[in-house]
C-alpha atoms as a PDB file:
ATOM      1  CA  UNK A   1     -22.680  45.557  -4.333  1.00  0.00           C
ATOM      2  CA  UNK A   2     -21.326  45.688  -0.676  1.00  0.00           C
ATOM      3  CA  UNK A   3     -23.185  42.254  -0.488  1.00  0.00           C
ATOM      4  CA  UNK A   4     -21.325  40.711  -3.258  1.00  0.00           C
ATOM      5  CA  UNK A   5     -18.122  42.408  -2.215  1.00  0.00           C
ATOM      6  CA  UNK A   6     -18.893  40.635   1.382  1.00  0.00           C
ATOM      7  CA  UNK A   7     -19.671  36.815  -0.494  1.00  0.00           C
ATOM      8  CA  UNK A   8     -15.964  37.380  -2.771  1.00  0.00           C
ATOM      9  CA  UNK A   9     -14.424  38.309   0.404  1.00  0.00           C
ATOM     10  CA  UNK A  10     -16.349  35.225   2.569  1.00  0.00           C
ATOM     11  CA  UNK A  11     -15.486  32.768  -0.427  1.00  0.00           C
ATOM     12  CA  UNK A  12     -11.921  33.936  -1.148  1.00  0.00           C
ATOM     13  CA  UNK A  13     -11.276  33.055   2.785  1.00  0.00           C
ATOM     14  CA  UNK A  14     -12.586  29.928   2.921  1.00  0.00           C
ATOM     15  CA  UNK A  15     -10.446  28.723  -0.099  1.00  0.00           C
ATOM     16  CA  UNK A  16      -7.218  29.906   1.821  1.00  0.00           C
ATOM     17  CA  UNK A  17      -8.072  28.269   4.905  1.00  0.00           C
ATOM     18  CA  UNK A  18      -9.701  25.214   3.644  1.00  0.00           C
ATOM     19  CA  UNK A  19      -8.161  23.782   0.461  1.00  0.00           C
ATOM     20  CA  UNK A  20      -4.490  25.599   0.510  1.00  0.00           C
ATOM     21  CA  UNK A  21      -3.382  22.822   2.990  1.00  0.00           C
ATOM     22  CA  UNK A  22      -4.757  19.892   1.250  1.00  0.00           C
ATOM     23  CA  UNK A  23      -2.875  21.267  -1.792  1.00  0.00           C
ATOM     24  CA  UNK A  24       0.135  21.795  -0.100  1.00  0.00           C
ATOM     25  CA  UNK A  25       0.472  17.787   0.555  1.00  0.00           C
ATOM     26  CA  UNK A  26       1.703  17.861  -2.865  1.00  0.00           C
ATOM     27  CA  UNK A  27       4.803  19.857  -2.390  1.00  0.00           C
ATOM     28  CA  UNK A  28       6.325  17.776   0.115  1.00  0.00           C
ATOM     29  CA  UNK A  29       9.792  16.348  -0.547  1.00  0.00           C
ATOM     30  CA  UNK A  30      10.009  12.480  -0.288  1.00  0.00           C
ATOM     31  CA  UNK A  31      13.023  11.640   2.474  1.00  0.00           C
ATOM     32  CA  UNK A  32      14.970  14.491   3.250  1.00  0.00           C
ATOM     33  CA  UNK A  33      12.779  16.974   2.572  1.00  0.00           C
ATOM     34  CA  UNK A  34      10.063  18.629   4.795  1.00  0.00           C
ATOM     35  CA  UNK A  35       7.810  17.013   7.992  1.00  0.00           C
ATOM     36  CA  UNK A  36       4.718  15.735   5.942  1.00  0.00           C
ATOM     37  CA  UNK A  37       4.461  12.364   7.567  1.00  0.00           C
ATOM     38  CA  UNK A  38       0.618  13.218   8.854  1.00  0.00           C
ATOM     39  CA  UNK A  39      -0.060  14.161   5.262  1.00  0.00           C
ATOM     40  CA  UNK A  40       0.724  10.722   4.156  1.00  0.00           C
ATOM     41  CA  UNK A  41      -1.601   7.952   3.785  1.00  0.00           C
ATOM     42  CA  UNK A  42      -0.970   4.827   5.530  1.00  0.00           C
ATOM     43  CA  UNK A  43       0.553   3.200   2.000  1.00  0.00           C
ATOM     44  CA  UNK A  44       2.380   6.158   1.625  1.00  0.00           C
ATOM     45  CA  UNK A  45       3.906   5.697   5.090  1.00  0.00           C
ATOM     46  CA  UNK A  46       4.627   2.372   4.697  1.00  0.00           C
ATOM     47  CA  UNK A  47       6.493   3.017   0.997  1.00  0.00           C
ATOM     48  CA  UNK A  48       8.421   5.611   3.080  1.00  0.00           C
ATOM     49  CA  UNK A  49       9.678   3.527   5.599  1.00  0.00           C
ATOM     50  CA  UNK A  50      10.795   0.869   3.663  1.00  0.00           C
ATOM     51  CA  UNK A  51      12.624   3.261   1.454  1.00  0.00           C
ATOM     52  CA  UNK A  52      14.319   4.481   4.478  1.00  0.00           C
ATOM     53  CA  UNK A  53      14.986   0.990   5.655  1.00  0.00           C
ATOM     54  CA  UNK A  54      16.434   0.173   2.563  1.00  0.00           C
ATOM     55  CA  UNK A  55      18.783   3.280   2.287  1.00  0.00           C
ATOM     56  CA  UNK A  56      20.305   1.908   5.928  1.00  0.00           C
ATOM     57  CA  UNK A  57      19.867  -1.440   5.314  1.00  0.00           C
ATOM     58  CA  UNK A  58      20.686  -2.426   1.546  1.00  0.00           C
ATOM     59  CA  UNK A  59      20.706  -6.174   1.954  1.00  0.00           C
ATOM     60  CA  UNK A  60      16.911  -5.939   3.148  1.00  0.00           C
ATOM     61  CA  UNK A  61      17.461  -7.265   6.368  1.00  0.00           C
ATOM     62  CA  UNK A  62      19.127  -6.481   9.738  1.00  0.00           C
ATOM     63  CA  UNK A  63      23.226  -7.068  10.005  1.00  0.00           C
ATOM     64  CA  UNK A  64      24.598  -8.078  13.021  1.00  0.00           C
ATOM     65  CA  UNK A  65      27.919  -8.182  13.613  1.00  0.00           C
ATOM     66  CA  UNK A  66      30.084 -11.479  14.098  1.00  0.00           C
ATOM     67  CA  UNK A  67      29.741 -12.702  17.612  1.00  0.00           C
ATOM     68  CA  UNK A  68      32.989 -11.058  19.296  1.00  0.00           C
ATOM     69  CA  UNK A  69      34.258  -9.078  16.467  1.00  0.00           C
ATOM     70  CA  UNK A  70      33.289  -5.817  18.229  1.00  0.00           C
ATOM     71  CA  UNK A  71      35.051  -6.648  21.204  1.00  0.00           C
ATOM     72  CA  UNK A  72      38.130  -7.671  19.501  1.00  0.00           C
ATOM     73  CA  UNK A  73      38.232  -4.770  17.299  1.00  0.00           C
ATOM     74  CA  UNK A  74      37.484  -1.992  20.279  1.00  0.00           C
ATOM     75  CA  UNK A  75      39.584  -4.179  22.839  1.00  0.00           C
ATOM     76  CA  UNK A  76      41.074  -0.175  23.780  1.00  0.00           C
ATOM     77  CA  UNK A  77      37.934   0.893  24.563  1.00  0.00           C
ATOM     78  CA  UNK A  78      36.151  -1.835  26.388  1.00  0.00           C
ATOM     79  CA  UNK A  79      37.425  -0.058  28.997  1.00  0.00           C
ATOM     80  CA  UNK A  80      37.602   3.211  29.753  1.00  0.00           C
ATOM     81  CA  UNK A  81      40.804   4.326  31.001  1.00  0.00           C
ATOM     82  CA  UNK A  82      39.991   8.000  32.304  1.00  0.00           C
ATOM     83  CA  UNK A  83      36.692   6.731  33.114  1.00  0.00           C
ATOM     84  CA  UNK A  84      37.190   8.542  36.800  1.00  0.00           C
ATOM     85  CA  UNK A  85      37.816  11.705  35.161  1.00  0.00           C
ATOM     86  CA  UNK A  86      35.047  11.593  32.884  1.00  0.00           C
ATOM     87  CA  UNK A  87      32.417  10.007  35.432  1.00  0.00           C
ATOM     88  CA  UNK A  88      33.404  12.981  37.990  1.00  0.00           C
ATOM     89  CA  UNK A  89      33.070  15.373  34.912  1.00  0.00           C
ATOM     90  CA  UNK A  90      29.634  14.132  33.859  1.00  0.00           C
ATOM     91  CA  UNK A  91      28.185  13.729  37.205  1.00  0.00           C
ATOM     92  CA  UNK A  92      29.775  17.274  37.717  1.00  0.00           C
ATOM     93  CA  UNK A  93      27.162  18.477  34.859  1.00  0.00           C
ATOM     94  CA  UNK A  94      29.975  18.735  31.952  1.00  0.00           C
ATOM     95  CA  UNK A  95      29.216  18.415  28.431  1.00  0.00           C
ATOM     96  CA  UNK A  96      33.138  18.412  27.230  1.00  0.00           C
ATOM     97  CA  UNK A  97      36.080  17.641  28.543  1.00  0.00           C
ATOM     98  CA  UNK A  98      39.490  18.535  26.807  1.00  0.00           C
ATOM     99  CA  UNK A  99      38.856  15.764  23.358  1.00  0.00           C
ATOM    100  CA  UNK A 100      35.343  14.278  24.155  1.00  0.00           C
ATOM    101  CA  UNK A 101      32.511  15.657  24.604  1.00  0.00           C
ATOM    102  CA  UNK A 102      30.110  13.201  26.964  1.00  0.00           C
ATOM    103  CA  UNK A 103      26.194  12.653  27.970  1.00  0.00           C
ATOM    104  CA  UNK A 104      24.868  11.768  31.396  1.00  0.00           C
ATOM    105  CA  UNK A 105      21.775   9.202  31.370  1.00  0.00           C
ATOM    106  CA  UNK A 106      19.981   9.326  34.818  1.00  0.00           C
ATOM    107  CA  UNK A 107      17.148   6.592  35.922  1.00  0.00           C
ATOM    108  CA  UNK A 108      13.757   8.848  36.513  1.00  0.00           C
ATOM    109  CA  UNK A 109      14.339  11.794  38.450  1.00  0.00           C
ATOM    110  CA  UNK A 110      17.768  10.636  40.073  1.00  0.00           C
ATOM    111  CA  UNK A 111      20.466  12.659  39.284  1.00  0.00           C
ATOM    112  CA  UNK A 112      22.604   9.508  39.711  1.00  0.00           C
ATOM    113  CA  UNK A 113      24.522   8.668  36.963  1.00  0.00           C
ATOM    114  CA  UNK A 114      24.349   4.731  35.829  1.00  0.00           C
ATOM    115  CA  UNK A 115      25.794   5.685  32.422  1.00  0.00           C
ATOM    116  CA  UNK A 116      27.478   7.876  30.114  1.00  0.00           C
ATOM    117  CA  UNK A 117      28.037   8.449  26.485  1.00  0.00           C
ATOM    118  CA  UNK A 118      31.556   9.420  25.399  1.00  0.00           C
ATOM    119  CA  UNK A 119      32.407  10.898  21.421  1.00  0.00           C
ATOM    120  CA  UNK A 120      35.827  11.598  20.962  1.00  0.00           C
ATOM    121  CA  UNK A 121      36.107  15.342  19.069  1.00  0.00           C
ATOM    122  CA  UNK A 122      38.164  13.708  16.502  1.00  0.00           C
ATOM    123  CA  UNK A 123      36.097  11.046  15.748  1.00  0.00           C
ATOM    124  CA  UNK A 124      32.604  11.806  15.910  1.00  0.00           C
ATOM    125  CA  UNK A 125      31.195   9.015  13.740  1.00  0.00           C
ATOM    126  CA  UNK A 126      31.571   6.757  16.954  1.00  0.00           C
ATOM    127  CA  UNK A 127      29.964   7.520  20.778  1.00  0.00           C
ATOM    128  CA  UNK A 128      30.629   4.786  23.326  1.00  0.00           C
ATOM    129  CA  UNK A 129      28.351   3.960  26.073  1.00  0.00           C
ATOM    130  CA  UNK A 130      29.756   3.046  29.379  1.00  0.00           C
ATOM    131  CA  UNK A 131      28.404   2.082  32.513  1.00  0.00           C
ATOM    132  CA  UNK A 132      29.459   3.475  36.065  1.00  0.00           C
ATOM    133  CA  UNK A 133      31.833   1.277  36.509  1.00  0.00           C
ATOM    134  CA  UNK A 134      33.688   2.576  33.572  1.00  0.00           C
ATOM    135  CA  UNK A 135      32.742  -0.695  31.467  1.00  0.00           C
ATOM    136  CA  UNK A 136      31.770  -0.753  27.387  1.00  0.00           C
ATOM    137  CA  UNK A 137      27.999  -1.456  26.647  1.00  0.00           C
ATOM    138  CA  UNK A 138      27.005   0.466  23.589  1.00  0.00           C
ATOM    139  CA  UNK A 139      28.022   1.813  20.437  1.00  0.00           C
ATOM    140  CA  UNK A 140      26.600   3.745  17.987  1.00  0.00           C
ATOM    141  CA  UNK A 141      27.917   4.161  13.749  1.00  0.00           C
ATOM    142  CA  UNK A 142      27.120   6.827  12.304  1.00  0.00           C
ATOM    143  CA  UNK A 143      26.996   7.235   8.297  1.00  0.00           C
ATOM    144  CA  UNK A 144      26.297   9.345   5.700  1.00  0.00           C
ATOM    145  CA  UNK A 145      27.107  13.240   6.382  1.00  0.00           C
ATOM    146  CA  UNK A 146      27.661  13.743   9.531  1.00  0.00           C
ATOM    147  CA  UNK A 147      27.427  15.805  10.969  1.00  0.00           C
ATOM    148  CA  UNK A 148      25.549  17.531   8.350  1.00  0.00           C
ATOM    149  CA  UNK A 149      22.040  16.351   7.787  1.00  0.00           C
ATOM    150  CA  UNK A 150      20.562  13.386   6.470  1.00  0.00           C
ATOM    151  CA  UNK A 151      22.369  11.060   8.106  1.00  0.00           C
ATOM    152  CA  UNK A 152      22.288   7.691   9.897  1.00  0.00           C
ATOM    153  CA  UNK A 153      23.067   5.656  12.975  1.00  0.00           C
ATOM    154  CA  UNK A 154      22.818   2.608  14.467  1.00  0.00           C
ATOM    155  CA  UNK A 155      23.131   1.437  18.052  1.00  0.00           C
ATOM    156  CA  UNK A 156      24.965  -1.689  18.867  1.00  0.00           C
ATOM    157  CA  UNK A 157      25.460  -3.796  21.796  1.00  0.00           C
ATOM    158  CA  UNK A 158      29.236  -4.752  22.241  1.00  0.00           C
ATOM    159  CA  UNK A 159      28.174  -8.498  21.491  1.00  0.00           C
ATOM    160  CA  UNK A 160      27.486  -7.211  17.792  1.00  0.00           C
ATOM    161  CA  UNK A 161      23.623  -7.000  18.192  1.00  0.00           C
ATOM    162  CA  UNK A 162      21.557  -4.232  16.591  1.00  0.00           C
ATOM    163  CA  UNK A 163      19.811  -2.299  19.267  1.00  0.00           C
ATOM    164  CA  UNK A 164      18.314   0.469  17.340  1.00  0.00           C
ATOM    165  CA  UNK A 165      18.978   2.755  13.919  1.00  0.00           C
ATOM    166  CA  UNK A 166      17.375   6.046  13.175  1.00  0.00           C
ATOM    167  CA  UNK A 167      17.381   7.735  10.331  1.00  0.00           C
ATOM    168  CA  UNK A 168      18.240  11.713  11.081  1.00  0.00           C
ATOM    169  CA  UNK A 169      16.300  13.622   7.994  1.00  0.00           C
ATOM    170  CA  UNK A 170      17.106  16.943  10.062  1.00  0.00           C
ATOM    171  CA  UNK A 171      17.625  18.310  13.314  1.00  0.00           C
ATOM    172  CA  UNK A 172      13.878  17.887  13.914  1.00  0.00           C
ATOM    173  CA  UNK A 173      13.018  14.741  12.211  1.00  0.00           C
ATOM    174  CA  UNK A 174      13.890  11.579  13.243  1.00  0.00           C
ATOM    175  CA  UNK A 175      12.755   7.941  11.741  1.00  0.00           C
ATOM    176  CA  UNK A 176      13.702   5.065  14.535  1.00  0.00           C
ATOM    177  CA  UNK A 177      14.017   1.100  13.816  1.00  0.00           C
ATOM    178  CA  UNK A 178      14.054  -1.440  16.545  1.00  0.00           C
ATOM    179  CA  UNK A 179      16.171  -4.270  17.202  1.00  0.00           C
ATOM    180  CA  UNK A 180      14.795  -6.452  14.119  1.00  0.00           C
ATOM    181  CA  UNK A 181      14.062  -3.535  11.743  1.00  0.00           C
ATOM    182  CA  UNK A 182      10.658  -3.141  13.039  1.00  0.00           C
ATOM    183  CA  UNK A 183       9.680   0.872  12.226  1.00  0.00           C
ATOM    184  CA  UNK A 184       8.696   1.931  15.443  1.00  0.00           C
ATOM    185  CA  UNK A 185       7.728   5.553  14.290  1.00  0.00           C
ATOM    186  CA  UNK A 186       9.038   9.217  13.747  1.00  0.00           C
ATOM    187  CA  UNK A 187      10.044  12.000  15.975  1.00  0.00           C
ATOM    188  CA  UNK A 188       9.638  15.163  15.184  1.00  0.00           C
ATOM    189  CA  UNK A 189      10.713  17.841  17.493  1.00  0.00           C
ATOM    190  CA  UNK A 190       9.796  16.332  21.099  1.00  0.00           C
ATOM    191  CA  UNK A 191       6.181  14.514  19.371  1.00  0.00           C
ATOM    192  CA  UNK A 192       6.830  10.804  18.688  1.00  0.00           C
ATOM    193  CA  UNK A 193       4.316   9.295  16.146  1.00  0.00           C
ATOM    194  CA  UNK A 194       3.905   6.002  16.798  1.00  0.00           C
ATOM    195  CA  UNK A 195       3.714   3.674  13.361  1.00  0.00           C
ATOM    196  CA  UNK A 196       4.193   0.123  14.039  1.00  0.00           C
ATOM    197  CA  UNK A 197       5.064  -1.614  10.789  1.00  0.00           C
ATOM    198  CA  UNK A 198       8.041  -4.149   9.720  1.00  0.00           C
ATOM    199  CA  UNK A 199       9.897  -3.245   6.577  1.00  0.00           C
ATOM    200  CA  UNK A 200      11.316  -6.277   6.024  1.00  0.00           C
ATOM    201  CA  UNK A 201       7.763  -8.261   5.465  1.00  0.00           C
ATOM    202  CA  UNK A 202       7.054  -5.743   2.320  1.00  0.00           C
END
């Protein structure tokens, strides 16, 4: 009896450990739901990130915008004009000052500053990039939620060109596009699975 008892007990273990995660892939959301991107099949992956692609992207390609249209329609912000303030502030290790709230970006291990991101409090669908000299590089759009999760952004030069989009599923899951719409592969917490594939080709 005590042997059988022992075989239930060996069997009953097995079956939780072995097969309860296999049948778990099952009861993953598609986008927005949980992390099951390494329970997906490479197919599976790819039908993902096209679906993704094509919630960003509804034309099925990459949009640039009109050579100098950004610049004429920022033309206040192509400069910064309390970029001492705000350089001082960052380099000074603030995260907010009075109505922005701003991001240092540091080459290596320097701690010198060659850039800075800048969101105004008011209108947090928009962070501007500028260099140390106070100048406009980067913008990024974001759409959708915001800041509640899913939402999306994309990363523009101020010459109108893509530079990246990423798709935000959560606070820990993070799909990321290239310059041409190339998938370039998920993050999810600080892991980054690599997935090379381009959407637009499907």
């Amino acid at each position: 009896m005590k042997k059988l008892l022992l075989g239930l007990l060996i069997t009953f273990s097995f079956l939780i450990s072995g097969y309860l995660p296999v049948l778990a892939d099952e009861e993953f959301d598609y986008v927005g739901g949980g992390f099951d991107w390494l329970y997906l099949t490479n197919d599976q992956r790819k039908e993902r990130v096209v679906e993704v692609f094509n919630m960003m992207f509804p034309k099925g390609y990459v949009t640039n915008f009109p050579k100098g249209f950004l610049k004429d329609k920022l033309k206040q912000y192509l400069k910064n004009k309390n970029h001492k303030i705000h350089y001082d502030a960052v380099c000074n290790g603030y995260t907010h000052y009075r109505d922005v709230d701003l991001q240092p970006f540091s080459m290596g291990k320097s701690k010198v500053v060659y850039m800075y991101a800048l969101q105004y409090t008011d209108a947090p669908q928009r962070t501007f990039y500028y260099d140390a000299t106070g100048r406009l590089k980067f913008i990024d759009f974001r759409y959708g939620g915001y800041p509640e999760y899913p939402f999306y952004t994309k990363k523009y030069s101020i010459d109108g060109k893509l530079i990246r989009a990423m798709y935000l599923q959560n606070q820990d899951t993070m799909y990321i596009f290239g310059e041409k719409g190339t998938f370039v592969g998920i993050k999810y917490g600080n892991e980054l699975y690599g997935f090379n594939y381009d959407p637009t080709q499907h």
